[in-house]
Protein backbone atom coordinates (compact mmCIF):
# COMPACT_ATOMS: atom_id res chain seq x y z
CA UNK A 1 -14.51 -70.23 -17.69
CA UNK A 2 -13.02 -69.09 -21.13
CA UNK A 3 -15.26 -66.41 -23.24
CA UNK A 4 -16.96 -68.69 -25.34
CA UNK A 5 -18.03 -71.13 -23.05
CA UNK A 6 -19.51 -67.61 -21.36
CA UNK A 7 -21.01 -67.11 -24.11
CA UNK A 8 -22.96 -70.26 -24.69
CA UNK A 9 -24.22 -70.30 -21.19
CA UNK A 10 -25.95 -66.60 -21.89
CA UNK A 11 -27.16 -68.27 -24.96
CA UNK A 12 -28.69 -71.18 -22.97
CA UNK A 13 -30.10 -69.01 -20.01
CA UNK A 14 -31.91 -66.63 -23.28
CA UNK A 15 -33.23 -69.48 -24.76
CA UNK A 16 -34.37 -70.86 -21.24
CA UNK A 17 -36.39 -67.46 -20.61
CA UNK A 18 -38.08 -66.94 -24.18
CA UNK A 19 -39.40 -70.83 -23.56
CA UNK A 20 -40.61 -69.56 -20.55
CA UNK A 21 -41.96 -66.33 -21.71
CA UNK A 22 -43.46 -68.19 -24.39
CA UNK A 23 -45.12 -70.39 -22.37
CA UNK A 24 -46.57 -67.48 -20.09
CA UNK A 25 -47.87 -65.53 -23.37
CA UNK A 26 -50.09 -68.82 -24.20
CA UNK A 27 -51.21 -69.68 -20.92
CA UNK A 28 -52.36 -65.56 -21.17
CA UNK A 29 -54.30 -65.95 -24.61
CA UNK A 30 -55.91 -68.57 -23.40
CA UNK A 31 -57.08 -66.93 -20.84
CA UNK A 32 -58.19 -64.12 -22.17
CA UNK A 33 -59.76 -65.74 -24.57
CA UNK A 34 -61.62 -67.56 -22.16
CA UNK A 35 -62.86 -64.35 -20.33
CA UNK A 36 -63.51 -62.73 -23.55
CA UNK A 37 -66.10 -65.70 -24.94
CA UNK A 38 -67.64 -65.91 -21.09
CA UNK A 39 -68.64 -61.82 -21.22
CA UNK A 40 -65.97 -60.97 -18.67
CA UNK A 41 -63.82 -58.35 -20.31
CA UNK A 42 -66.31 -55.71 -20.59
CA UNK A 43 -69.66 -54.87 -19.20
CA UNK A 44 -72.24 -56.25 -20.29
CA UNK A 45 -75.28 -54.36 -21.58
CA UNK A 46 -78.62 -55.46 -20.41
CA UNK A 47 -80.06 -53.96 -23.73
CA UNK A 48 -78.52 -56.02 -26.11
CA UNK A 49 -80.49 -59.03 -27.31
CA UNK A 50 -79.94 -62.56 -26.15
CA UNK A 51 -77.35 -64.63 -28.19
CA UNK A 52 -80.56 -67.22 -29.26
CA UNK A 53 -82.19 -64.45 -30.01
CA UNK A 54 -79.24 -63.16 -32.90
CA UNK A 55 -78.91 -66.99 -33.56
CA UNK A 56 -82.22 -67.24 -34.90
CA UNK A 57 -81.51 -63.71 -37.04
CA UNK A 58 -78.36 -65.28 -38.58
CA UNK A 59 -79.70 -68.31 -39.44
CA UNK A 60 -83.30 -66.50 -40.99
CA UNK A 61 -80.91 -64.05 -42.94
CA UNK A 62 -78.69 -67.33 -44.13
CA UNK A 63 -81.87 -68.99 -45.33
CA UNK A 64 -83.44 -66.41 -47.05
CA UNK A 65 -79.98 -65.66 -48.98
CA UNK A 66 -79.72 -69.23 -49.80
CA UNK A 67 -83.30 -69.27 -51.38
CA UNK A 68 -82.83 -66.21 -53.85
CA UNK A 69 -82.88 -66.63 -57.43
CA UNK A 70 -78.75 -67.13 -58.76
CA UNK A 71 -79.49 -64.09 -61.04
CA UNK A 72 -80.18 -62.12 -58.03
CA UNK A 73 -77.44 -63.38 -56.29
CA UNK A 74 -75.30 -62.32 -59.64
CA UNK A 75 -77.15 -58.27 -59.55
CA UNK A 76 -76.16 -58.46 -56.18
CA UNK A 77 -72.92 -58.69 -56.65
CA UNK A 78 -72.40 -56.55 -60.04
CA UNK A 79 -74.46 -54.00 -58.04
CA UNK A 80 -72.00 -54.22 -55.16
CA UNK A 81 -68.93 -54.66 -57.74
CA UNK A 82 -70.04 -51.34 -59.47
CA UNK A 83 -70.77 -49.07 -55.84
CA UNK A 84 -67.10 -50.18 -54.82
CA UNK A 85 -65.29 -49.17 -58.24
CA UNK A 86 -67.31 -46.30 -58.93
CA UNK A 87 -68.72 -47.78 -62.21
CA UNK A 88 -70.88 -49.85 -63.75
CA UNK A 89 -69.12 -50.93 -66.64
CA UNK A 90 -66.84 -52.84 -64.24
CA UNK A 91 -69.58 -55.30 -63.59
C-alpha cells in the first residue's frame, strides 16, 4: 500500500470513530437529560414544594405582572435601569 493510500485509510477509520463518538455523546445527553427532568440525578428533598404547587406561584406572579399599570411597568424598569448603572439620570 503506497503512503497516501495509508493515509486516506487513517483518514477514513478517524472519521468512522468521531461518527461514532458522536453518536455515543447524543445518545448520553439524551439520557441525561432524561434522568435530569425525572429527579434522578440528585436527591431529592422532601422539603421542597410540589411542582403544582410552584406552577400555581408562576402563573399568580405572571398574572399579577400582566395586570399592572404600563407606567408601573415603565418605573419598574427605570428603577431597575438606574440600581444597575449606579444612576438615575440613566433612566
Amino acid at each position: 500500500m503506497r503512503l497516501p493510500d495509508k493515509q486516506l485509510e487513517v483518514i477514513a477509520q478517524n472519521e468512522r470513530e468521531i461518527d461514532a463518538a458522536l453518536k455515543r455523546s447524543e445518545s448520553l445527553s439524551q439520557s441525561i437529560l432524561k434522568k435530569a427532568f425525572t429527579g434522578h440525578l440528585v436527591p431529592q428533598d422532601p422539603t421542597d414544594e410540589p411542582t403544582s404547587v410552584l406552577m400555581e406561584r408562576i402563573r399568580r406572579e405572571r398574572e399579577t405582572a400582566a395586570t399592572r399599570k404600563p407606567n408601573e411597568k415603565g418605573a419598574q424598569r427605570k428603577r431597575r435601569k438606574a440600581s444597575s448603572t449606579g444612576t438615575a439620570d440613566d433612566a
